[in-house]
PDB file of N, CA and C in Angstrom:
ATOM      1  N   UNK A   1     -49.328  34.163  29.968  1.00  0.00           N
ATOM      2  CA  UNK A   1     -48.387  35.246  30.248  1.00  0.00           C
ATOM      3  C   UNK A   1     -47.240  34.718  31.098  1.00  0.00           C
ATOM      4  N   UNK A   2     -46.119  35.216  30.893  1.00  0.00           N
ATOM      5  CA  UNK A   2     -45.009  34.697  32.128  1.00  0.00           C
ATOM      6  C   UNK A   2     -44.507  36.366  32.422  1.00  0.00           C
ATOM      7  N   UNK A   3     -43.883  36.121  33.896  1.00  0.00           N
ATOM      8  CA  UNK A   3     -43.643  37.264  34.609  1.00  0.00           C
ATOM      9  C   UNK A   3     -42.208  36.665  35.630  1.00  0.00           C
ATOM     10  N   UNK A   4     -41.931  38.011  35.255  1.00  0.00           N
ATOM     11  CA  UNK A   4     -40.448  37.855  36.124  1.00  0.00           C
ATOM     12  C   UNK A   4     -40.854  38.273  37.572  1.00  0.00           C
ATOM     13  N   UNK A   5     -40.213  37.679  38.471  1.00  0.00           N
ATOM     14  CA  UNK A   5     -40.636  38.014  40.218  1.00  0.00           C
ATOM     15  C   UNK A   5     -39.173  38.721  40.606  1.00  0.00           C
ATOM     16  N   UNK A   6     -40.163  39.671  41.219  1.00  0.00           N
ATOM     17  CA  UNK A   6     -39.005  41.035  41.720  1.00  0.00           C
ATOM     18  C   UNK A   6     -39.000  40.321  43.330  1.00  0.00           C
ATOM     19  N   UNK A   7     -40.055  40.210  44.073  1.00  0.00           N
ATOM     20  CA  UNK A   7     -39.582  39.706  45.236  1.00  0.00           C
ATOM     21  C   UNK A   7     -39.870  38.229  45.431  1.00  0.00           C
ATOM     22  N   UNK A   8     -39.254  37.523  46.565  1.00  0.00           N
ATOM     23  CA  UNK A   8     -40.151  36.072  46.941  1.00  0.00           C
ATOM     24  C   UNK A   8     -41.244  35.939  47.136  1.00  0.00           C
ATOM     25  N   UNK A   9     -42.124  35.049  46.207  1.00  0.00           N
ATOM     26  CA  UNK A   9     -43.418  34.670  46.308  1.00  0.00           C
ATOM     27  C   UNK A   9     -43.671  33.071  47.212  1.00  0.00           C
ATOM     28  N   UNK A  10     -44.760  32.998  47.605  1.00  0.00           N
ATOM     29  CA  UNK A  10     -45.152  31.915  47.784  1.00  0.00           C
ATOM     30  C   UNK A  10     -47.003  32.170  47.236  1.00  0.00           C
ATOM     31  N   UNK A  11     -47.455  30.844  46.858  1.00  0.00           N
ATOM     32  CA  UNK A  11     -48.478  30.952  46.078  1.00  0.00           C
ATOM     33  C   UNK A  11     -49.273  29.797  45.650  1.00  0.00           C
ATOM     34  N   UNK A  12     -50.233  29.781  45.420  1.00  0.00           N
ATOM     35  CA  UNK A  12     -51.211  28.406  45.724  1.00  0.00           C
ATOM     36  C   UNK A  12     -51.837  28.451  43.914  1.00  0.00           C
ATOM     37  N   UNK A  13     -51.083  27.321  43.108  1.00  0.00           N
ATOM     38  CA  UNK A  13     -52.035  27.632  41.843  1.00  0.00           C
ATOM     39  C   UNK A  13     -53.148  26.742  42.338  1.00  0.00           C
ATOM     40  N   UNK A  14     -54.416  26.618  43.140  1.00  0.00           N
ATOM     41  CA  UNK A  14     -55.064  25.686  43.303  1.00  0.00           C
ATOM     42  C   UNK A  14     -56.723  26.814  42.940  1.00  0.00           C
ATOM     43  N   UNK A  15     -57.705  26.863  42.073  1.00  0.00           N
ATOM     44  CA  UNK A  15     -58.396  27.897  42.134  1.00  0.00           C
ATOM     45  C   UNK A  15     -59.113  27.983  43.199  1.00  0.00           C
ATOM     46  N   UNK A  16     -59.269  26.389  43.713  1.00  0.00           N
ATOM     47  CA  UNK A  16     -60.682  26.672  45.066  1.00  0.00           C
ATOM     48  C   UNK A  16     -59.842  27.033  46.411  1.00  0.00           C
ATOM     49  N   UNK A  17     -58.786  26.677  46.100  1.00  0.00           N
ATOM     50  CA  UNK A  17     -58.176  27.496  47.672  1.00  0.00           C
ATOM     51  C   UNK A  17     -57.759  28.511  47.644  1.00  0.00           C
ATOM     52  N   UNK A  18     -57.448  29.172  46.160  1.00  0.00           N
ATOM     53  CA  UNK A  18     -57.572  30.508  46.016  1.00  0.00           C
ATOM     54  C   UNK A  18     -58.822  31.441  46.617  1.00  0.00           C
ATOM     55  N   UNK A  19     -59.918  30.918  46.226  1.00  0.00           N
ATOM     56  CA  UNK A  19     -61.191  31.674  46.251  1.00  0.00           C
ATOM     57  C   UNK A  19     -61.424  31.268  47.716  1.00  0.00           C
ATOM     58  N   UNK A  20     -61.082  30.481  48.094  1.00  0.00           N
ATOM     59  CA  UNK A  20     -61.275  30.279  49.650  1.00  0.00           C
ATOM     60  C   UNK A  20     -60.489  31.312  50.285  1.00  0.00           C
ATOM     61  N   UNK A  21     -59.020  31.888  50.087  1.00  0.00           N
ATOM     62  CA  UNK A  21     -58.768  32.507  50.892  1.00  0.00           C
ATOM     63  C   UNK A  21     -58.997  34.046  50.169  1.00  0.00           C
ATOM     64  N   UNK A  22     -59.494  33.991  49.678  1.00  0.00           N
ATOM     65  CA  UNK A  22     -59.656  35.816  49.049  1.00  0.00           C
ATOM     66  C   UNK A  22     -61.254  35.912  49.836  1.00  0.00           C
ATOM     67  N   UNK A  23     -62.174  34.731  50.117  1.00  0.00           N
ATOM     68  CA  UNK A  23     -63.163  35.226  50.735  1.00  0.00           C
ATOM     69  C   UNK A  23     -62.566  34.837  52.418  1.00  0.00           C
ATOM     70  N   UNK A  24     -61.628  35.359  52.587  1.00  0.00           N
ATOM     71  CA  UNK A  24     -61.163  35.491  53.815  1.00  0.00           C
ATOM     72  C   UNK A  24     -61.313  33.729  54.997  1.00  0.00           C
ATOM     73  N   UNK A  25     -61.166  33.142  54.319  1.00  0.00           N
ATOM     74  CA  UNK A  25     -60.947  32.072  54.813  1.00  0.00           C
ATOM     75  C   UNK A  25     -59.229  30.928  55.263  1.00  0.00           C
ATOM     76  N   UNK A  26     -58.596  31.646  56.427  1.00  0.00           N
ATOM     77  CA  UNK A  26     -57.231  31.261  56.674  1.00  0.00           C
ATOM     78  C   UNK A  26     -56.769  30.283  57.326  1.00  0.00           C
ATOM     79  N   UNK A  27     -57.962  29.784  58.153  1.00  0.00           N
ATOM     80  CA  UNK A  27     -57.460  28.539  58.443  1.00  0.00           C
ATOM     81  C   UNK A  27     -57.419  27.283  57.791  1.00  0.00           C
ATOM     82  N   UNK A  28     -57.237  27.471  56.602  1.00  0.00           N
ATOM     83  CA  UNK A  28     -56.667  26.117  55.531  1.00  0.00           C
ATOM     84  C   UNK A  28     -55.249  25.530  56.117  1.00  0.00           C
ATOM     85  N   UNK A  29     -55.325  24.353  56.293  1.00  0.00           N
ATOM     86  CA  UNK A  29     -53.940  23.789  56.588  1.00  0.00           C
ATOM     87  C   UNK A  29     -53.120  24.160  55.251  1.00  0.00           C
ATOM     88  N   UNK A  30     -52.090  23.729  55.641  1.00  0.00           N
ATOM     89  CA  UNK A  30     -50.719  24.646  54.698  1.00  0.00           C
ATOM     90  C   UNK A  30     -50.358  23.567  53.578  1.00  0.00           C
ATOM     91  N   UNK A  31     -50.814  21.906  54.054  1.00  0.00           N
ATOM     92  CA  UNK A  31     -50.272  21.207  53.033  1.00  0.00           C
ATOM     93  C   UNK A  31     -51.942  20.963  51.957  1.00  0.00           C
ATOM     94  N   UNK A  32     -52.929  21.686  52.822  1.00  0.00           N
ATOM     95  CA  UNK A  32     -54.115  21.651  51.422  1.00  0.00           C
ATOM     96  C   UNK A  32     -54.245  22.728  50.466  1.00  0.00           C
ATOM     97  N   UNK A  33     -52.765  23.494  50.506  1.00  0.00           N
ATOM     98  CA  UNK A  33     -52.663  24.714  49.699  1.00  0.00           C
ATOM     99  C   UNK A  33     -52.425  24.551  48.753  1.00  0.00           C
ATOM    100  N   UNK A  34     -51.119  23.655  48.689  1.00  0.00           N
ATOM    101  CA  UNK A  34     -50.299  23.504  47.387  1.00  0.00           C
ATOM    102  C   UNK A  34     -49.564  24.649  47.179  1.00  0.00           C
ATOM    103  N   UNK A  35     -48.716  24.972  47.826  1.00  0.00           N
ATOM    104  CA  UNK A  35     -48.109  26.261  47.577  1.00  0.00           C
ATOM    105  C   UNK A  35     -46.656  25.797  47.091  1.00  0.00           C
ATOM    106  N   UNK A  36     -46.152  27.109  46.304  1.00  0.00           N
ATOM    107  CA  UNK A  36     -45.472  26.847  45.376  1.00  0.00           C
ATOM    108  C   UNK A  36     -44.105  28.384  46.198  1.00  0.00           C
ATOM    109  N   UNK A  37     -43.006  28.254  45.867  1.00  0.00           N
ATOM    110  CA  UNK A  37     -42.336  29.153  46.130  1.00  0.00           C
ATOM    111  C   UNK A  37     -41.823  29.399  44.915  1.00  0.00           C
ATOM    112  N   UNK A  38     -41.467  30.887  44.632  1.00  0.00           N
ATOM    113  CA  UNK A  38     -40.513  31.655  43.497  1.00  0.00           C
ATOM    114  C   UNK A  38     -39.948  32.608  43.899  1.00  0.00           C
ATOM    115  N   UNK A  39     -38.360  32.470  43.623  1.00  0.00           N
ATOM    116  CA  UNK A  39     -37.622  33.544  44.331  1.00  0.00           C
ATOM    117  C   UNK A  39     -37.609  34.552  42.831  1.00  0.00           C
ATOM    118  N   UNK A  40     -36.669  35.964  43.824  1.00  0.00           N
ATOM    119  CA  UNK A  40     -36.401  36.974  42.692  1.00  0.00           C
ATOM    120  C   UNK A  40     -36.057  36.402  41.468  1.00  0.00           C
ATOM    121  N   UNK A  41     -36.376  37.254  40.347  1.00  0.00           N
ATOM    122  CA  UNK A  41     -35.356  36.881  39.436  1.00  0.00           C
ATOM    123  C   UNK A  41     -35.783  35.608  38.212  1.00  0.00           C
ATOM    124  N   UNK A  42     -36.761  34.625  38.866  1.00  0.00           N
ATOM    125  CA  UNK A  42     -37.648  33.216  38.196  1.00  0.00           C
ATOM    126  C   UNK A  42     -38.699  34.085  37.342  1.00  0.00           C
ATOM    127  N   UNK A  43     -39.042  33.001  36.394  1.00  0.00           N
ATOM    128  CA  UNK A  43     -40.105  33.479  35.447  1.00  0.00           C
ATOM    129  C   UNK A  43     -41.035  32.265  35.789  1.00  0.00           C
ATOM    130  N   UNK A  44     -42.175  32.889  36.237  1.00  0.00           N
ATOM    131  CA  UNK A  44     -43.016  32.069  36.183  1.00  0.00           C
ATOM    132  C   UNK A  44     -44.320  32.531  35.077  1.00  0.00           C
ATOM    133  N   UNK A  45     -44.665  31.088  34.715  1.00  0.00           N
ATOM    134  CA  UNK A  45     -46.582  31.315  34.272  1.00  0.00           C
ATOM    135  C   UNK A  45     -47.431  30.661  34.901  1.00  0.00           C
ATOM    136  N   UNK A  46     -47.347  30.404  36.200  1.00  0.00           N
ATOM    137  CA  UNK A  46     -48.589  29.575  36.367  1.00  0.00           C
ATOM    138  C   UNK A  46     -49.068  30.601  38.052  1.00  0.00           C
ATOM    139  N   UNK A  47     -49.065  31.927  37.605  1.00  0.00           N
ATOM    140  CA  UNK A  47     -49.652  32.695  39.116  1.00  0.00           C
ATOM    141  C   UNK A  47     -51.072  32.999  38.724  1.00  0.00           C
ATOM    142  N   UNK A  48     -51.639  32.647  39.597  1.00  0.00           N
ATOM    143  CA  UNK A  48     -53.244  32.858  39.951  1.00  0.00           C
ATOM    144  C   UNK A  48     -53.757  33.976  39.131  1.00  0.00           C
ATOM    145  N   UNK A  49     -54.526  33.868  38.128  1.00  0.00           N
ATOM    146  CA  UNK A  49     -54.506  34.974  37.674  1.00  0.00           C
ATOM    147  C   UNK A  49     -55.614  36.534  38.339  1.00  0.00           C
ATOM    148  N   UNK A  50     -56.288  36.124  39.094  1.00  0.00           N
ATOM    149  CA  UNK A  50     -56.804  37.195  39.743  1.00  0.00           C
ATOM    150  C   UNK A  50     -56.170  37.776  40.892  1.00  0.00           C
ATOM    151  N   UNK A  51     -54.723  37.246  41.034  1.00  0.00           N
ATOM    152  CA  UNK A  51     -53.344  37.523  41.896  1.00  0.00           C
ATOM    153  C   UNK A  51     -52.509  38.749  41.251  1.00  0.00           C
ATOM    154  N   UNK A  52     -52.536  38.409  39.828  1.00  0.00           N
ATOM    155  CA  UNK A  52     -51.824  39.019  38.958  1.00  0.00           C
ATOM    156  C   UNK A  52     -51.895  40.656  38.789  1.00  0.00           C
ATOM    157  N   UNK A  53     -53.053  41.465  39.001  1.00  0.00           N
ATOM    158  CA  UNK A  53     -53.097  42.894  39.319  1.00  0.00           C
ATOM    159  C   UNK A  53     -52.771  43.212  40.196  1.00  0.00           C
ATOM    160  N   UNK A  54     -52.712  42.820  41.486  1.00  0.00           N
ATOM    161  CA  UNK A  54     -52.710  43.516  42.766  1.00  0.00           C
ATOM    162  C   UNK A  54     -50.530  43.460  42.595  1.00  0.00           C
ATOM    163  N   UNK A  55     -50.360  42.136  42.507  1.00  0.00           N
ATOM    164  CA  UNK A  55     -48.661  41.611  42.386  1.00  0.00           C
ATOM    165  C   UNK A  55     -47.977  42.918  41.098  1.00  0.00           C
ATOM    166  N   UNK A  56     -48.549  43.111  40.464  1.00  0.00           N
ATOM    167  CA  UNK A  56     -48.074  44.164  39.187  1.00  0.00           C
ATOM    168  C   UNK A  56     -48.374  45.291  40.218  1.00  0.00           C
ATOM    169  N   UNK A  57     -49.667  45.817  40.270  1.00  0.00           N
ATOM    170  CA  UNK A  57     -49.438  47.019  41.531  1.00  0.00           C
ATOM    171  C   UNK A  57     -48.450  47.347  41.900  1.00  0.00           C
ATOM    172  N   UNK A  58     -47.935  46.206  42.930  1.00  0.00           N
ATOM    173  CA  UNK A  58     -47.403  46.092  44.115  1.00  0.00           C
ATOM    174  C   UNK A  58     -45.791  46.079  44.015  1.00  0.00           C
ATOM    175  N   UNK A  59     -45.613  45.780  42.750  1.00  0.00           N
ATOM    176  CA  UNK A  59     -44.016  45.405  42.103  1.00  0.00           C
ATOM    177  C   UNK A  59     -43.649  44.386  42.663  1.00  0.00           C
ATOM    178  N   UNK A  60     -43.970  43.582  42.630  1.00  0.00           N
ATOM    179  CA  UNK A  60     -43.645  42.140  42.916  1.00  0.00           C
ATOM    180  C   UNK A  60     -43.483  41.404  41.779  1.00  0.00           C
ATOM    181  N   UNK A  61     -43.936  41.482  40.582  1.00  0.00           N
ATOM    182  CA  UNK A  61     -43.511  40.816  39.399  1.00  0.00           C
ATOM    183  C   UNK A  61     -43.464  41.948  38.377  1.00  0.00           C
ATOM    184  N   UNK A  62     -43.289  41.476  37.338  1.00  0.00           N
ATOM    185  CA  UNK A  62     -43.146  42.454  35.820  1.00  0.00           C
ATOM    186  C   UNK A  62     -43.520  41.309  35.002  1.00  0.00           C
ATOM    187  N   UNK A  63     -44.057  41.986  33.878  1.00  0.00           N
ATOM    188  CA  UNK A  63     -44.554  40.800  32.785  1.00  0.00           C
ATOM    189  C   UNK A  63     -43.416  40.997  31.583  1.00  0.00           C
ATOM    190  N   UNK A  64     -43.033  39.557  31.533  1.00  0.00           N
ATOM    191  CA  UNK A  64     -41.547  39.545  30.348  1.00  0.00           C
ATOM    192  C   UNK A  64     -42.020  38.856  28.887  1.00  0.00           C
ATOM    193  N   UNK A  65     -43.476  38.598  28.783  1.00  0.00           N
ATOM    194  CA  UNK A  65     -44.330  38.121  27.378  1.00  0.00           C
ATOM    195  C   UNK A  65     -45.852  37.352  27.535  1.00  0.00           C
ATOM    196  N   UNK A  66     -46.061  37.782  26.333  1.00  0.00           N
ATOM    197  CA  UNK A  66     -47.447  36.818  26.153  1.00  0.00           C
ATOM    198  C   UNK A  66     -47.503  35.718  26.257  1.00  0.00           C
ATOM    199  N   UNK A  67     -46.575  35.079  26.081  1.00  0.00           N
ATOM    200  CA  UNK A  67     -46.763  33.427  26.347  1.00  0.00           C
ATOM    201  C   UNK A  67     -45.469  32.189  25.634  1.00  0.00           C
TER     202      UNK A  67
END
């Protein structure tokens, strides 16, 4: 899927430091994140995909295709 970003993201495609910080785990240093920035306006496909409901919720992205 790719999605257009309504606001600035920052974002970790990494899955285990994903799941590390969704089970509430924050003290990860910042360069074992891999974080990625996307301003308004970018199409990205590579956002976390269990990121992806809450960010649609939230209006932070819109989805612009299947792939």
């Amino acid at each position: 899927m790719r999605y257009r970003v309504i606001v600035g993201l920052d974002y970790s495609t990494k899955p285990t430091i994903i799941r590390r910080i969704l089970a509430g785990e924050h003290d990860i240093p910042w360069e074992e994140r891999g974080m990625k920035r996307a301003e308004p306006g970018a199409i990205v496909d590579d956002l976390p995909p269990q990121s992806v409901p809450a960010m649609l919720a939230k209006g932070q992205i819109e989805v612009i295709d299947g792939g």
